[in-house]
Every structure is written in structure tokens, then in C-alpha cells.
Protein backbone atom coordinates (compact mmCIF):
# COMPACT_ATOMS: atom_id res chain seq x y z
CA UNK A 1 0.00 0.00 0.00
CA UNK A 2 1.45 3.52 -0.97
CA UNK A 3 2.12 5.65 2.12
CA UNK A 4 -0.96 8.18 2.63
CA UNK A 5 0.16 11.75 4.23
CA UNK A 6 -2.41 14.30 5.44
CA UNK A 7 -0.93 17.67 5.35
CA UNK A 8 -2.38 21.45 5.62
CA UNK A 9 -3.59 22.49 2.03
CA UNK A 10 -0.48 25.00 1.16
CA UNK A 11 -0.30 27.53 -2.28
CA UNK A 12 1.70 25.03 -3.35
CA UNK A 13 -1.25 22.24 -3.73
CA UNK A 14 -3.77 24.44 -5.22
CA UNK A 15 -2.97 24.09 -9.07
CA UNK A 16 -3.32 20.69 -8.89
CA UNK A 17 -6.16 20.09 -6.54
CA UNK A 18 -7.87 22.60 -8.90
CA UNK A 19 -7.26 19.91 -11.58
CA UNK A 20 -8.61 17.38 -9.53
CA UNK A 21 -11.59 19.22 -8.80
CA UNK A 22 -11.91 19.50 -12.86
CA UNK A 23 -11.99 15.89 -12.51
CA UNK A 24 -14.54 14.79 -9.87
CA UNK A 25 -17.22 17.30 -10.30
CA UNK A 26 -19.09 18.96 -12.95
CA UNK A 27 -19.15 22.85 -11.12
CA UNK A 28 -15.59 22.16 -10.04
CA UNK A 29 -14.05 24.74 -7.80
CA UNK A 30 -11.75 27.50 -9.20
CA UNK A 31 -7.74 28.32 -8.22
CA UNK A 32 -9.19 31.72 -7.29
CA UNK A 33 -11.80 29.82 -4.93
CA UNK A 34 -9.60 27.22 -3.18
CA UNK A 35 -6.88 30.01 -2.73
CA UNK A 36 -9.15 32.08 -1.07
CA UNK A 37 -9.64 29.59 1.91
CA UNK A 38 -6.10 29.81 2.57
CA UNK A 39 -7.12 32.44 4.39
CA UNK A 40 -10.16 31.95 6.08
CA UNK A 41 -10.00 31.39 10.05
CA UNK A 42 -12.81 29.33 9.73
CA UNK A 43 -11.55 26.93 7.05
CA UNK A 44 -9.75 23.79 7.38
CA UNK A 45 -8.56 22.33 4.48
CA UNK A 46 -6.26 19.14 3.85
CA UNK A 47 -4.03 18.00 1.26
CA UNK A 48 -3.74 13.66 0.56
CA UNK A 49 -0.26 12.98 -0.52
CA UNK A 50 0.74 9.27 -1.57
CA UNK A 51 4.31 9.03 -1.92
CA UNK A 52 4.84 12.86 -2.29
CA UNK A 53 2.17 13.03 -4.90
CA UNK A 54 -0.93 14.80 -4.75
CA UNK A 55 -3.62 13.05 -4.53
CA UNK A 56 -7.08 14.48 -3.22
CA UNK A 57 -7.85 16.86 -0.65
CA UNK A 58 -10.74 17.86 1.95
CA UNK A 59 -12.00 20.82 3.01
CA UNK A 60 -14.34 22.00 6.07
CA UNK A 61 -15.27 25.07 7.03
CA UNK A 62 -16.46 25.71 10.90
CA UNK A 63 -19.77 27.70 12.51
CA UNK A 64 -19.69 27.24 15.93
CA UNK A 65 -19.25 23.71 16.45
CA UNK A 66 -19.74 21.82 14.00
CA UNK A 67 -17.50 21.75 10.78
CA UNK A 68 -19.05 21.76 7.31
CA UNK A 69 -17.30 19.32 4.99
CA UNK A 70 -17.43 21.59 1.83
CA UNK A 71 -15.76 18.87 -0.81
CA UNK A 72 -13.69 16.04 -1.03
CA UNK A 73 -11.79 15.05 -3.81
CA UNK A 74 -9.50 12.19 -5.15
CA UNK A 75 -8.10 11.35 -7.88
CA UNK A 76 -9.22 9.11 -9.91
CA UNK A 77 -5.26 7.80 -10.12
CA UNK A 78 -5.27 7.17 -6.35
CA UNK A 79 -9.50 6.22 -6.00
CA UNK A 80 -9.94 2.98 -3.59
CA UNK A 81 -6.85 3.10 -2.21
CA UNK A 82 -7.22 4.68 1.25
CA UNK A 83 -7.17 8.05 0.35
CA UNK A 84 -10.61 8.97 1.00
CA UNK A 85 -10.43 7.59 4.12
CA UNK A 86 -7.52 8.98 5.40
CA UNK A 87 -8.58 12.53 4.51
CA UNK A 88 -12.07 12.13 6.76
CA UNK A 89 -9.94 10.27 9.39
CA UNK A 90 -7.82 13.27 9.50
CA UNK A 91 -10.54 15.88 9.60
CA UNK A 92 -12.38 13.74 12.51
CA UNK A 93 -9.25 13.61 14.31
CA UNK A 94 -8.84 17.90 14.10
CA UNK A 95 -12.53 18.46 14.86
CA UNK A 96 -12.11 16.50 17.89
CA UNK A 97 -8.94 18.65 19.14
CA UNK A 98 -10.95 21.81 17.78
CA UNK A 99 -13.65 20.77 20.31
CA UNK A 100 -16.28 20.18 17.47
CA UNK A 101 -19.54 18.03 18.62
CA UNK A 102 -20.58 17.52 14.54
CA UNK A 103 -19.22 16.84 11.37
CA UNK A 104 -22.03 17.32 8.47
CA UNK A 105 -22.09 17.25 4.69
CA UNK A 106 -24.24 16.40 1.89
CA UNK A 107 -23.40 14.17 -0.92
CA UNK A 108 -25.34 13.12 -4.32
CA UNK A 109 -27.70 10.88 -4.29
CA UNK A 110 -26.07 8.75 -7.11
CA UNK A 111 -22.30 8.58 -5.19
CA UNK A 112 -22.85 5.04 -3.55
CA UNK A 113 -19.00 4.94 -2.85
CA UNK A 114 -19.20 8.01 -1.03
CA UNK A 115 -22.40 7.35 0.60
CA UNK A 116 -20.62 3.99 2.02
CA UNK A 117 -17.75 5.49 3.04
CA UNK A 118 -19.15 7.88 4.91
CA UNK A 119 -21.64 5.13 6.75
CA UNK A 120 -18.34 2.91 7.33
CA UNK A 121 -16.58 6.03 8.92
CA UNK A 122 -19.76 6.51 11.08
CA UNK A 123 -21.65 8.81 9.70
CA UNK A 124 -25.30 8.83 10.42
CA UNK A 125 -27.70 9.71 7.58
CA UNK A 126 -30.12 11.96 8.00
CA UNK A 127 -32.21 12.31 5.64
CA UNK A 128 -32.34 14.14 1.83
CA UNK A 129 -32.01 17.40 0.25
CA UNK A 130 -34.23 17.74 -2.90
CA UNK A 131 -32.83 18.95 -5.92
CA UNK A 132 -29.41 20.54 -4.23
CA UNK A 133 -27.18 19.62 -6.98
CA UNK A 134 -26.96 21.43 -10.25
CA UNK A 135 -25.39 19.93 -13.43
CA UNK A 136 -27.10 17.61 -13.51
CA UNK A 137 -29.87 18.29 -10.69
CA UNK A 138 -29.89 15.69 -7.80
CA UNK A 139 -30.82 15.40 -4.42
CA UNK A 140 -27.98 15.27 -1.97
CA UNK A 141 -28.09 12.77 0.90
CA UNK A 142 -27.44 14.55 4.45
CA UNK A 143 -24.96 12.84 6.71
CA UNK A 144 -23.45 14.05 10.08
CA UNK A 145 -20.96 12.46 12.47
CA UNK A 146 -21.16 13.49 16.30
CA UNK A 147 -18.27 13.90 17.79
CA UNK A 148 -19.90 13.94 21.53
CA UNK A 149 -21.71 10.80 21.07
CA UNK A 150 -18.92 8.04 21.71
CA UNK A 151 -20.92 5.28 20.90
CA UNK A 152 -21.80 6.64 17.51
CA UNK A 153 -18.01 6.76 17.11
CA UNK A 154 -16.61 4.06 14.11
């Protein structure tokens, strides 16, 4: 297995998380957009690396507490091998220093390998969002993950 390392989104990632954003979703994110969290207090955003390479990223922003997953994104290079994973892992493991009691996020309706993952990492579903997508429109599926609730934790 290649060696998965979480690190702070830097300048440095943005160009090519950008791509992978071109990748994964049809209203991808712009440079301009991801840059600008750089600089957000309330923004926490992650970079996957596998071997040094760039391979997806997640980012959350925060509102009191509870942390709004705002997209995650691998590459379809480095899909089903961990990286996914290791990116929520990560953000669980810095909402629970940050104090955070939730984790929430919505996800389309049609992403059944997101929609497991999530449920494997202990997500709870909570129900749907009708027609929150664009291009194409979709419902999104609403998951959290409480952080206060330790038998709710995976």
C-alpha cells in the first residue's frame, strides 16, 4: 500500500487540486476559490499525498461547532486506495482537538462509494435534500458524524 500523508492544504497544492476538482465534479471549484480559503479562520482544508504526490484533498469550514465538509476530492489515479479515508480520518481527528460536537455534509444521491464510506466512517444519515445539486440536478443525501456521542463513534 502507498504511504498516505495528510498535510495542511499549502499555495503550493492548489494548481493541482484545482485539476482534480476539474476531474470529480461537474461545477468544479476555481484556483481563485480554493486560494481564497487559505485564508479563512474558519476553514480547514487538507491536502492527501501518496508518496509525495498529490492526490485528493478535503475541506471544512467551521460555525460554531460543528465543521461543514465543503468537498472532497480524489483522484481518480489514487480512488480505492485509502485516500478517502484517510482525509475524513484526519478531519475527525482535528474536529475533535478543535472541540467540534458535529461533522455534516451532503453528498449526491447517485455517489454510492461516497455514501458507504461515509456510513463505514460513522456517519449517520439523516435524511435528503431535494434537488441541491446542479449539473445535472440531484438530491444530496445529508450525513453528520457526532463527535460527543462516543458510541456513535466508528
Amino acid at each position: 500500500m502507498n504511504n498516505i500523508t495528510i498535510v495542511p492544504m499549502a499555495a503550493e497544492h492548489i494548481s493541482t487540486i484545482a485539476q482534480i476538482e476539474k476531474a470529480c465534479f461537474s461545477t468544479p471549484w476555481s484556483e481563485k476559490a480554493l486560494r481564497e480559503e487559505l485564508d479563512v479562520p474558519a476553514a480547514h482544508f487538507v491536502t492527501a499525498l501518496v508518496d509525495g504526490t498529490i492526490a485528493g484533498y478535503m475541506g471544512m469550514q467551521l460555525a460554531g461547532d460543528v465543521g461543514y465538509v465543503c468537498n472532497v476530492a480524489v483522484s481518480p489515479d489514487y480512488r480505492r486506495c485509502g485516500v478517502a479515508s484517510a482525509l475524513v480520518a484526519a478531519q475527525i481527528e482535528y474536529a475533535k482537538a478543535a472541540g467540534l460536537n458535529e461533522i455534516s455534509l451532503e453528498v449526491r444521491s447517485s455517489n454510492t462509494a461516497a455514501r458507504a464510506l461515509y456510513e463505514k466512517l460513522g456517519f449517520i444519515w439523516l435524511g435528503t435534500r431535494p434537488r441541491f445539486y446542479r449539473n445535472p440536478e440531484e438530491n444530496a443525501e445529508i450525513y453528520s458524524f457526532y463527535l460527543d456521542s462516543p458510541e456513535l463513534l466508528p
